[in-house]
C-alpha atoms as a PDB file:
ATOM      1  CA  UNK A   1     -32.387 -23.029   5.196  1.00  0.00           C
ATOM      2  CA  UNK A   2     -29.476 -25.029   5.671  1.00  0.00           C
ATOM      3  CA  UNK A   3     -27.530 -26.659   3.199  1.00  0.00           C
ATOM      4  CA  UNK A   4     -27.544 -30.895   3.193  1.00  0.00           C
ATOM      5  CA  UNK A   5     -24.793 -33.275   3.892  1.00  0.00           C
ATOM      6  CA  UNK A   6     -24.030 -33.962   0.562  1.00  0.00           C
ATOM      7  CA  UNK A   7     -24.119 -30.480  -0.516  1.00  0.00           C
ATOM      8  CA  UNK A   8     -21.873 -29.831   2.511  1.00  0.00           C
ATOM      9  CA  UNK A   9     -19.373 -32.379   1.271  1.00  0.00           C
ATOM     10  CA  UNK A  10     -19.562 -31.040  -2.322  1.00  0.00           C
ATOM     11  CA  UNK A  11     -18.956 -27.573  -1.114  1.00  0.00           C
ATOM     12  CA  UNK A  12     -15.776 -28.686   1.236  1.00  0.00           C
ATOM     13  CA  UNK A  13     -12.235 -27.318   0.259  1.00  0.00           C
ATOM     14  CA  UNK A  14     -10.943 -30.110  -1.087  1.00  0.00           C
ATOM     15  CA  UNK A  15      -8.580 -28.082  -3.651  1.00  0.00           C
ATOM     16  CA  UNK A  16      -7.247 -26.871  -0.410  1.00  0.00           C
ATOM     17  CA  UNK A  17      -6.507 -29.741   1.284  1.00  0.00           C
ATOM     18  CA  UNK A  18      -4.655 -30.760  -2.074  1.00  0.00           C
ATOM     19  CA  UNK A  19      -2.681 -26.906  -2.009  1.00  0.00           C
ATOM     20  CA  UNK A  20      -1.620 -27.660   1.353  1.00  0.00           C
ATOM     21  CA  UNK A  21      -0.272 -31.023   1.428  1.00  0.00           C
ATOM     22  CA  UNK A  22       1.732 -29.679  -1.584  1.00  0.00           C
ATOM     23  CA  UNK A  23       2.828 -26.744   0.193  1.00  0.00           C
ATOM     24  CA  UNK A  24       3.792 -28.757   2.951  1.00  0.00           C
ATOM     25  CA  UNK A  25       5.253 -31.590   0.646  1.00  0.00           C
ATOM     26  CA  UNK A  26       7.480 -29.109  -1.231  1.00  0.00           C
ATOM     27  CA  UNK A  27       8.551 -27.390   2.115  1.00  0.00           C
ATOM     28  CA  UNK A  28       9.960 -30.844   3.366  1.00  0.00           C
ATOM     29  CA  UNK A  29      12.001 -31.451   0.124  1.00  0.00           C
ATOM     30  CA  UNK A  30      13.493 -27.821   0.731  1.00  0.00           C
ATOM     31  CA  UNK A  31      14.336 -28.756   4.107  1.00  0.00           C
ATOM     32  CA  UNK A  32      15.926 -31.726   3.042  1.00  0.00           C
ATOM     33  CA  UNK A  33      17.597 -30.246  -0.169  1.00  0.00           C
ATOM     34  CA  UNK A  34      21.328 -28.160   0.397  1.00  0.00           C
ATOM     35  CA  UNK A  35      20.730 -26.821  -3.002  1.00  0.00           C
ATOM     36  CA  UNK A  36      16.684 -25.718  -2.495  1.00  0.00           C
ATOM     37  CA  UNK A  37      17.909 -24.641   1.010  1.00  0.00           C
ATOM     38  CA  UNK A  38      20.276 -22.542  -0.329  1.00  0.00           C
ATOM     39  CA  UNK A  39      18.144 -21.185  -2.665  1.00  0.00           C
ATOM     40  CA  UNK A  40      15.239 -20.062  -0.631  1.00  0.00           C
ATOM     41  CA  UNK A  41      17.018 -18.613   2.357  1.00  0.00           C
ATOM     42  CA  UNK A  42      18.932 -16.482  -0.556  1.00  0.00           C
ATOM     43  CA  UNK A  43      15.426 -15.633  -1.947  1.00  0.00           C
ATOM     44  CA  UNK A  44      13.788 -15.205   1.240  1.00  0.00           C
ATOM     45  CA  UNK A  45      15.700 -12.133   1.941  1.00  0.00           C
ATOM     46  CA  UNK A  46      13.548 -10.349  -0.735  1.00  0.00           C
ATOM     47  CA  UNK A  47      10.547 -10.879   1.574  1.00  0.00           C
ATOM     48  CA  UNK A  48      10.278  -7.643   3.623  1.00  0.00           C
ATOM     49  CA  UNK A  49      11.032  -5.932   0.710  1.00  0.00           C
ATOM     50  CA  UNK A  50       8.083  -7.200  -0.962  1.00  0.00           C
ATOM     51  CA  UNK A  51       5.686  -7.126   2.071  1.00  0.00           C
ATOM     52  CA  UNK A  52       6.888  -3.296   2.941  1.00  0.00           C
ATOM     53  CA  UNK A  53       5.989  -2.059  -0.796  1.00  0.00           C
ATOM     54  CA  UNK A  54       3.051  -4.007  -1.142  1.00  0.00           C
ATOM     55  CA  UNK A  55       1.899  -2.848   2.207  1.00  0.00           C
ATOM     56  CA  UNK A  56       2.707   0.740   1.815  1.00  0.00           C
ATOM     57  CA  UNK A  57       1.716   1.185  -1.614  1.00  0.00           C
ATOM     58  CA  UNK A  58      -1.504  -0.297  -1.214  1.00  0.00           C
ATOM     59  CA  UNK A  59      -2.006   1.793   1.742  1.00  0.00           C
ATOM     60  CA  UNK A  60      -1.103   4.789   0.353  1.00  0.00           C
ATOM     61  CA  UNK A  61      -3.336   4.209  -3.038  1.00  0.00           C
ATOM     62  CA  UNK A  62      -6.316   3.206  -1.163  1.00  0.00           C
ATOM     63  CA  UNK A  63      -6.284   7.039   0.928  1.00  0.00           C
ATOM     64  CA  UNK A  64      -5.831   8.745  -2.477  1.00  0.00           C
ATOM     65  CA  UNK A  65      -8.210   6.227  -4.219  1.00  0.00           C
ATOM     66  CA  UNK A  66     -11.014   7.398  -2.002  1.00  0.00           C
ATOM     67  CA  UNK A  67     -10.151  10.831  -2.436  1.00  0.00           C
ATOM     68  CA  UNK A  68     -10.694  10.620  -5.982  1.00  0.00           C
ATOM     69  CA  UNK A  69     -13.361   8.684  -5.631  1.00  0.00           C
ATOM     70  CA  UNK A  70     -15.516  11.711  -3.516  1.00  0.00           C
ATOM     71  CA  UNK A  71     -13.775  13.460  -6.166  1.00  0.00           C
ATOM     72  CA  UNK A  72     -15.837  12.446  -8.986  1.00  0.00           C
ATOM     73  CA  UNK A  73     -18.541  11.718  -6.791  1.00  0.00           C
ATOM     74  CA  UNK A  74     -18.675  15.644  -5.804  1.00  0.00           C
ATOM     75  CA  UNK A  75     -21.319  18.240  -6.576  1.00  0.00           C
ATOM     76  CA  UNK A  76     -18.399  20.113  -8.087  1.00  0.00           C
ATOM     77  CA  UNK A  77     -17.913  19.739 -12.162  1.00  0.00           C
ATOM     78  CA  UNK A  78     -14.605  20.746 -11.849  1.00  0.00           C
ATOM     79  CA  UNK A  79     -13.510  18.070  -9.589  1.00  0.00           C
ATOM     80  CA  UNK A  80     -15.651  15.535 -11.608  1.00  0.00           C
ATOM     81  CA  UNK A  81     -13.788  16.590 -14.372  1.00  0.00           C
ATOM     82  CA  UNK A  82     -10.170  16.203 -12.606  1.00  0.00           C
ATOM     83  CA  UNK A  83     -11.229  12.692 -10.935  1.00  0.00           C
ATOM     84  CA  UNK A  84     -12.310  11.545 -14.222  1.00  0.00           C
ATOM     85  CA  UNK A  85      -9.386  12.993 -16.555  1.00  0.00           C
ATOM     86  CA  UNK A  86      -6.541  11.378 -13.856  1.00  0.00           C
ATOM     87  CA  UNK A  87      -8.582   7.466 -13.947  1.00  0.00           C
ATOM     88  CA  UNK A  88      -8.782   7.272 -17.619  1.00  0.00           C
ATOM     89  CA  UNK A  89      -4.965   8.472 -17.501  1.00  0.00           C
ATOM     90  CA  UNK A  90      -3.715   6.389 -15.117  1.00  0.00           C
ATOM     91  CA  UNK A  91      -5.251   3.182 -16.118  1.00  0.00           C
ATOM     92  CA  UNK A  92      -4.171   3.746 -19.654  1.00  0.00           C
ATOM     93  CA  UNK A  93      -0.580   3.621 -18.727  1.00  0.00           C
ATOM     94  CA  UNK A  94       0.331  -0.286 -17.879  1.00  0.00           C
ATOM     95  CA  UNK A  95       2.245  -0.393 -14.585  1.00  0.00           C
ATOM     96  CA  UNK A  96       5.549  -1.465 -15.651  1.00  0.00           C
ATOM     97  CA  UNK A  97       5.681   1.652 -17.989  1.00  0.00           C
ATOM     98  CA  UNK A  98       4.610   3.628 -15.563  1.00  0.00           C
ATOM     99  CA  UNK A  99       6.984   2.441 -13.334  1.00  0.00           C
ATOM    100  CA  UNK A 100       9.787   3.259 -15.337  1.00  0.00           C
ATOM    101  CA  UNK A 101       8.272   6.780 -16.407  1.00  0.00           C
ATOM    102  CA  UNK A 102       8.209   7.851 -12.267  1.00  0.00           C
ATOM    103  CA  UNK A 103      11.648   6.250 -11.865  1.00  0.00           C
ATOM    104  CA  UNK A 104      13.508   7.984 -14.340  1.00  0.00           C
ATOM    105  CA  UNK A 105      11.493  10.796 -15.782  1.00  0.00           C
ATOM    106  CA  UNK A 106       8.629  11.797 -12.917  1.00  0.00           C
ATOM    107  CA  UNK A 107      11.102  12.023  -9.993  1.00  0.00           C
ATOM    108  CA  UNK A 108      13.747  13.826 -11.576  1.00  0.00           C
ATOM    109  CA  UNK A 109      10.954  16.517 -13.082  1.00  0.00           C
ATOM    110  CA  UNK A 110       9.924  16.434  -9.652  1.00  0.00           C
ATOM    111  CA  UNK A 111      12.608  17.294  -7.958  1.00  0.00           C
ATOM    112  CA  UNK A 112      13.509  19.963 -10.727  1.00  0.00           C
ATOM    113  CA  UNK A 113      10.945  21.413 -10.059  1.00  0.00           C
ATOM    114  CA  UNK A 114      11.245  21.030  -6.157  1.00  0.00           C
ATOM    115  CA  UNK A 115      14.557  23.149  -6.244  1.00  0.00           C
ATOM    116  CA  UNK A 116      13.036  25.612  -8.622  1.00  0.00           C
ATOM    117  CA  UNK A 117      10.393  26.841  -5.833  1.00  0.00           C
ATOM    118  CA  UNK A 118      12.539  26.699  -2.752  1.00  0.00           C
ATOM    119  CA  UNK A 119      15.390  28.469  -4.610  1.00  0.00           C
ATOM    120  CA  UNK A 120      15.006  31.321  -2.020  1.00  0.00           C
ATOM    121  CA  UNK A 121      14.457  29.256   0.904  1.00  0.00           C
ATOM    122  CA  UNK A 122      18.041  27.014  -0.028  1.00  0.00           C
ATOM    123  CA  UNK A 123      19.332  30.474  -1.218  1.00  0.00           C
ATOM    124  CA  UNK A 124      18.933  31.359   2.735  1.00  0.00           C
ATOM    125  CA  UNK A 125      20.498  28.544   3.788  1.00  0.00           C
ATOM    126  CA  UNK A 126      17.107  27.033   5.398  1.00  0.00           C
ATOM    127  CA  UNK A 127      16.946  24.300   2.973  1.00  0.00           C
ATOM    128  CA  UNK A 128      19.502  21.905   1.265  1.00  0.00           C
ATOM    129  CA  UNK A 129      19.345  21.338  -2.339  1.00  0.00           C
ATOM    130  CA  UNK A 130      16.937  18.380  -3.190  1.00  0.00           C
ATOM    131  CA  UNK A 131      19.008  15.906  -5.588  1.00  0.00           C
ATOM    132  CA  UNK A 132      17.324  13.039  -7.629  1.00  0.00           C
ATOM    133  CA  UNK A 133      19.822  10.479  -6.549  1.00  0.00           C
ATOM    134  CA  UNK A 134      18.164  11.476  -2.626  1.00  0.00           C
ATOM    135  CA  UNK A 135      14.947   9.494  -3.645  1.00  0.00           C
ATOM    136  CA  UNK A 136      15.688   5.869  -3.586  1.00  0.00           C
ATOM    137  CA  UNK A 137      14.789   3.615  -5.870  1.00  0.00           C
ATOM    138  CA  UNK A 138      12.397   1.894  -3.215  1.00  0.00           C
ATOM    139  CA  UNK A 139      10.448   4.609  -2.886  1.00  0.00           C
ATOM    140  CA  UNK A 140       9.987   5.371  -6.542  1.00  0.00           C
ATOM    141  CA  UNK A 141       8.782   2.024  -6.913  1.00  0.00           C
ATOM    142  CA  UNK A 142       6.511   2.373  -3.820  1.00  0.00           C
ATOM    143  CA  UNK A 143       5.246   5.994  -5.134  1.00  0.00           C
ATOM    144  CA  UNK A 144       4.904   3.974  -8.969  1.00  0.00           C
ATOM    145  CA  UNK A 145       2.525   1.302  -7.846  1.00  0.00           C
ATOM    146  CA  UNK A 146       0.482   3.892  -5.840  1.00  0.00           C
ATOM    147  CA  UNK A 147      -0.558   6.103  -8.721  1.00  0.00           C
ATOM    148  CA  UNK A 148      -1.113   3.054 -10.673  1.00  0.00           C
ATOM    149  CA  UNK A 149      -3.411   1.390  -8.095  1.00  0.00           C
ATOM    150  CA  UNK A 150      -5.051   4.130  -6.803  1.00  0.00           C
ATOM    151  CA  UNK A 151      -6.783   4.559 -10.312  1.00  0.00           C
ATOM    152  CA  UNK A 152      -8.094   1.060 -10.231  1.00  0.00           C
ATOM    153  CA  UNK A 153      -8.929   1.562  -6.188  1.00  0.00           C
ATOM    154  CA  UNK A 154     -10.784   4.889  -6.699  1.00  0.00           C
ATOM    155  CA  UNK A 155     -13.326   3.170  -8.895  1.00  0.00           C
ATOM    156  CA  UNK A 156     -14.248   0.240  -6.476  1.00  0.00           C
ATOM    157  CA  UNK A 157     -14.911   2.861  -3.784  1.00  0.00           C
ATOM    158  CA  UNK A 158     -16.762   4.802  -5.918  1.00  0.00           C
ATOM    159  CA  UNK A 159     -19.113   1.957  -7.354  1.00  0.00           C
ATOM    160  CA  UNK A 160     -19.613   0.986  -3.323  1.00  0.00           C
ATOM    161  CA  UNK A 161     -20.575   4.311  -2.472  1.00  0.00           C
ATOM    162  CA  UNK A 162     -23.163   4.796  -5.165  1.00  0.00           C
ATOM    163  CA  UNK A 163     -24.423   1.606  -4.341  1.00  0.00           C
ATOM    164  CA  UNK A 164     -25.692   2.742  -1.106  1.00  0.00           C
ATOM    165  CA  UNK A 165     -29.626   3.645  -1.348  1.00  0.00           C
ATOM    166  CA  UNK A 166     -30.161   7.271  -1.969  1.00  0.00           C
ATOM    167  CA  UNK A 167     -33.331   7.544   0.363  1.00  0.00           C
ATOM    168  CA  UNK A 168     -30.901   6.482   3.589  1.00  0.00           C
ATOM    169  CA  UNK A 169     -28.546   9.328   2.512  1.00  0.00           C
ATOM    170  CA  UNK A 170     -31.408  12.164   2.214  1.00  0.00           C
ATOM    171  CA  UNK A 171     -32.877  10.406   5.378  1.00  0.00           C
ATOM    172  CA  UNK A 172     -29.838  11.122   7.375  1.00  0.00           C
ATOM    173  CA  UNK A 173     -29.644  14.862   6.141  1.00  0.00           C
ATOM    174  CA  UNK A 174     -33.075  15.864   7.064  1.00  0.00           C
ATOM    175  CA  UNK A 175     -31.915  14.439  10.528  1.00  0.00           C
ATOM    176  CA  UNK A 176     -29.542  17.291  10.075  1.00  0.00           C
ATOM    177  CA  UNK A 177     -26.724  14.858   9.908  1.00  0.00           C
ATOM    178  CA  UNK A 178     -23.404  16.286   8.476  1.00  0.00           C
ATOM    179  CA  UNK A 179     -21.860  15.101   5.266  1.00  0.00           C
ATOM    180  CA  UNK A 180     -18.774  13.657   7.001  1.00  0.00           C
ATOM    181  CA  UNK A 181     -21.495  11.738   9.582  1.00  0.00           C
ATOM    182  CA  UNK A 182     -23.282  10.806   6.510  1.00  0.00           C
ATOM    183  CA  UNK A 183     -20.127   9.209   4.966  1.00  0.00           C
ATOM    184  CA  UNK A 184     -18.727   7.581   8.331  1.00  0.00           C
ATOM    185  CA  UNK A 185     -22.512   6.815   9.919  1.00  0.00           C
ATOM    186  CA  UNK A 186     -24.251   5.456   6.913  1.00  0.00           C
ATOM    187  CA  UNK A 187     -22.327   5.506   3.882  1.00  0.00           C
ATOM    188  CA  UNK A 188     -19.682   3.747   4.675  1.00  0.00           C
ATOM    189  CA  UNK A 189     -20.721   0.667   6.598  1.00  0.00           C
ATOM    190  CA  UNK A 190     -22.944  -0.261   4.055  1.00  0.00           C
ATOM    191  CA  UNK A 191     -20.450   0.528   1.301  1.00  0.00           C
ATOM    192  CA  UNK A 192     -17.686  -1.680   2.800  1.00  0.00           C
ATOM    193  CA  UNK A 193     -19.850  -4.747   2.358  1.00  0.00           C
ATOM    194  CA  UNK A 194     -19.639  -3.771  -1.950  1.00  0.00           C
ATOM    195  CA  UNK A 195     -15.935  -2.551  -1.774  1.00  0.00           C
ATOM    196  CA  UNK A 196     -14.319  -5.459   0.419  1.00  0.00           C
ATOM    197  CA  UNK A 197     -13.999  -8.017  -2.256  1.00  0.00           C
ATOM    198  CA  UNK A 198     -12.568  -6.393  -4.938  1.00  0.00           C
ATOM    199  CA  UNK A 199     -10.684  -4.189  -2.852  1.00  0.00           C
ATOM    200  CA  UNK A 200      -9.275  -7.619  -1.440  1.00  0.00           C
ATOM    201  CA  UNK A 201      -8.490  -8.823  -4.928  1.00  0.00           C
ATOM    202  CA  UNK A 202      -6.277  -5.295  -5.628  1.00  0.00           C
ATOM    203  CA  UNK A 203      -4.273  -6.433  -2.562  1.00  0.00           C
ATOM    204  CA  UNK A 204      -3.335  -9.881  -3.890  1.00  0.00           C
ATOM    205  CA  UNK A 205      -2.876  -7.997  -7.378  1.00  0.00           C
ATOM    206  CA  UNK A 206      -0.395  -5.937  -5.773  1.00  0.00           C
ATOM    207  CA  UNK A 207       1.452  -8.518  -4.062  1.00  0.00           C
ATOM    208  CA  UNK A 208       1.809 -10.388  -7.421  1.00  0.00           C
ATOM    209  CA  UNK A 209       2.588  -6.586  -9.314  1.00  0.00           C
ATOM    210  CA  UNK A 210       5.567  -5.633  -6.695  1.00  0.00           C
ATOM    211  CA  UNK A 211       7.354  -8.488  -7.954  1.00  0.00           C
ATOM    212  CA  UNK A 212       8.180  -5.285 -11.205  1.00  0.00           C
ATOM    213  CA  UNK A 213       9.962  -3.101  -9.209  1.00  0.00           C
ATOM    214  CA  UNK A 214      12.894  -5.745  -9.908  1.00  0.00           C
ATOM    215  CA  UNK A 215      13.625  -3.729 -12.812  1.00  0.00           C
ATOM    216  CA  UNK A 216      14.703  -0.949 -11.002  1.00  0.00           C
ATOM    217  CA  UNK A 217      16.912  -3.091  -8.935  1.00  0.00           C
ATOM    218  CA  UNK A 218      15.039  -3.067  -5.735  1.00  0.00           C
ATOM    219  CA  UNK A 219      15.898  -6.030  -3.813  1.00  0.00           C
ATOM    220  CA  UNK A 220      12.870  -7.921  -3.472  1.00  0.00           C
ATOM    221  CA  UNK A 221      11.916 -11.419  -3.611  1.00  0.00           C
ATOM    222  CA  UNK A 222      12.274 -11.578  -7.632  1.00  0.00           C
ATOM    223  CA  UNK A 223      15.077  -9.233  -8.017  1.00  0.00           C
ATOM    224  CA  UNK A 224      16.941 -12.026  -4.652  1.00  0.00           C
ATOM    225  CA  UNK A 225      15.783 -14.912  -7.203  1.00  0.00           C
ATOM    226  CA  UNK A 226      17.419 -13.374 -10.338  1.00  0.00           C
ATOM    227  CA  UNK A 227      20.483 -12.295  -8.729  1.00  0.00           C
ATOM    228  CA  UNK A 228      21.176 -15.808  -7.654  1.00  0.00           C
ATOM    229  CA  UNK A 229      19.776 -16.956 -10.576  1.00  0.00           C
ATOM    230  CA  UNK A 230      22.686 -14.850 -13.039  1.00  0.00           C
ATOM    231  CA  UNK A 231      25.357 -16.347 -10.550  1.00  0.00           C
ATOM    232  CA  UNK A 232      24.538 -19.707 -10.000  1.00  0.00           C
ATOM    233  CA  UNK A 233      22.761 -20.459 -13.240  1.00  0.00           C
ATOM    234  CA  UNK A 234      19.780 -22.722 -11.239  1.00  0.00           C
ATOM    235  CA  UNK A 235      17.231 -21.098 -13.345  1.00  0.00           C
ATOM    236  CA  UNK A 236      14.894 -24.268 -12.591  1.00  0.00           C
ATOM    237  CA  UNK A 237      15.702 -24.187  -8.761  1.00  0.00           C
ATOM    238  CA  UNK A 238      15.340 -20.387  -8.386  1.00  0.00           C
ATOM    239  CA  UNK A 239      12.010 -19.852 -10.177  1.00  0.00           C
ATOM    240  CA  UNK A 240      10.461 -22.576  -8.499  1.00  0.00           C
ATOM    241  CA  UNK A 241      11.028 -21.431  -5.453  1.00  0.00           C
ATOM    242  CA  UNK A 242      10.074 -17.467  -6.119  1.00  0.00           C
ATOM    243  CA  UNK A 243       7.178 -19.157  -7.940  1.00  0.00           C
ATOM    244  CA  UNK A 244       6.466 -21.404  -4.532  1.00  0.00           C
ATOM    245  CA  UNK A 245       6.768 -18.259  -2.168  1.00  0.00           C
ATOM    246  CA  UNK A 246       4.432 -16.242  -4.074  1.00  0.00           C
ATOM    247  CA  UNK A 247       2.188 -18.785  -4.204  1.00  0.00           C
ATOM    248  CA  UNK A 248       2.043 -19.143  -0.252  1.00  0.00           C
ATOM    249  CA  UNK A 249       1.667 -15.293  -0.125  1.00  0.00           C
ATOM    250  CA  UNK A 250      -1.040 -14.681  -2.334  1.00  0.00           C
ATOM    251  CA  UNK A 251      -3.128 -18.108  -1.599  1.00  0.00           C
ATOM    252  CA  UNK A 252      -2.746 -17.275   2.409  1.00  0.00           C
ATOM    253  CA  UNK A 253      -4.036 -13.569   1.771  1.00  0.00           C
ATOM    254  CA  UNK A 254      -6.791 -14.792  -0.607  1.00  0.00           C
ATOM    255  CA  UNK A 255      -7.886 -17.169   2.452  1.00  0.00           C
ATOM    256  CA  UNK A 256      -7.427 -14.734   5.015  1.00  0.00           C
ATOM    257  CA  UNK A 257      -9.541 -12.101   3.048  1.00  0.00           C
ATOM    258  CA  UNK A 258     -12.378 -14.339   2.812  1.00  0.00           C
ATOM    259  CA  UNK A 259     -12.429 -15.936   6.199  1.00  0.00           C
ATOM    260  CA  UNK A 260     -12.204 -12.069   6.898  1.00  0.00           C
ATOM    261  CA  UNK A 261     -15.251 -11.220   4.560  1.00  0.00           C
ATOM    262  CA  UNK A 262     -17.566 -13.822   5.799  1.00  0.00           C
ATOM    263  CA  UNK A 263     -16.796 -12.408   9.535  1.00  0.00           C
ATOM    264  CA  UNK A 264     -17.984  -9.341   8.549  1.00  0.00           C
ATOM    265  CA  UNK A 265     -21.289 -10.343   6.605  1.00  0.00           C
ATOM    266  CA  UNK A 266     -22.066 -12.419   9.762  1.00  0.00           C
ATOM    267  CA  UNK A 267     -21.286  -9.796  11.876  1.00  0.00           C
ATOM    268  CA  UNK A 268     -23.503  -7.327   9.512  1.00  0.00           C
ATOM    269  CA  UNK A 269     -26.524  -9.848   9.826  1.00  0.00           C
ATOM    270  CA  UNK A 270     -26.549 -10.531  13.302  1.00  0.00           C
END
């Protein structure tokens, strides 16, 4: 059944159409602005910064997300137990606490602890000596949003995965299918279908959530705005435009993640 004309015409993107002739408007007024010129090829800097944690901190908490998602998903109590005990933990802590807590209180235990078990091995002269000031800032930001998100990430995959039918499952081990076929042959391609969306919406989260590791200093696209910001004193200007990059991040993702979804449930039904 196909939709009508005037359902059609309802359903059209028009808040789009409105989004990008802003977007567009708003990029012609920084072209033709010195001062909003300035100002975004100051802030723009910040953007590989951004794009490299986001990308690498969402990768990284999606592989230990599913981990602890077959985790508590295991016949094992123990490792029910564990997978349970580090979700509630994690997503008690809010992420800018946490991101100070790994910064300045998880990587130096860390590395205490680091020199304390390869003593002999740096006694021998195999090893340097590990020192906190050797793990940037970066990467305890990165290594911060990854134990936050992979909390949140752990539970999609695991509400995907028990959504698949149990019969299909038992089906494919009397076929004497092994657990790891199971997961890639059955599980998972019917699982994606449950986990895409919200896994999606984590990735836009994040983008929006690395904006905190400006508090540590790292130079990304907020910490390039308030920098300039301090020194120049354009509050108004320099918001805006942070404001106006994120914005064409996140909305371009969004839209790419559902043109990408629809793909998908066409290619799933054909």
């Amino acid at each position: 059944m196909h939709p009508s004309p005037a359902s059609a015409t309802r359903e059209f993107p028009w808040w789009l159409l409105v989004a990008v002739a802003m977007a567009v408007a708003i990029a012609v007024f920084i072209a033709a602005s010195d001062l909003y010129a300035q100002v975004f090829a100051t802030v723009s800097r910040g953007i590989a910064i951004t794009v490299f944690v986001t990308v690498v901190g969402f990768s990284l908490a999606s592989l230990i997300g599913l981990g602890v998602a077959l985790m508590a998903l295991s016949n094992s109590l123990l490792l029910r137990q564990i997978a349970r005990f580090y979700v509630e933990i994690i997503r008690g802590v809010p992420i800018l606490v946490l991101l100070f807590w790994i910064a300045f209180a998880g990587v130096p235990a860390f590395v205490a602890l680091w020199n304390f078990l390869a003593q002999p091995l740096q006694q021998a002269g195999l090893i340097g000596e590990l020192l906190v000031r050797d793990v940037s800032l970066l990467w305890r930001a990165v290594i911060a949003l990854t134990i936050g998100y992979s909390a949140f990430i752990s539970e999609v995959f695991r509400a995907g995965i028990q959504s698949v039918d149990p019969g299909q499952i038992e089906a494919a081990q009397a076929l004497g299918l092994s657990r790891f076929q199971r997961f890639r042959l059955i599980v998972l391609p019917q699982a994606i279908r449950i986990i895409l969306p919200p896994l999606g919406n984590d990735f836009v989260a994040m983008v929006k959530d690395s904006s905190l590791v400006s508090v540590l200093g790292v130079a990304d696209i907020t910490q390039m705005g308030k920098v300039y910001a301090s020194g120049s004193f354009r509050f108004f200007e320099t918001y805006s435009i942070v404001a106006y990059i994120y914005l064409i991040l996140t909305v371009g993702l969004s839209l790419g993640l559902r043109a990408f979804e629809r793909r998908l449930r066409r290619k799933q039904a054909g």
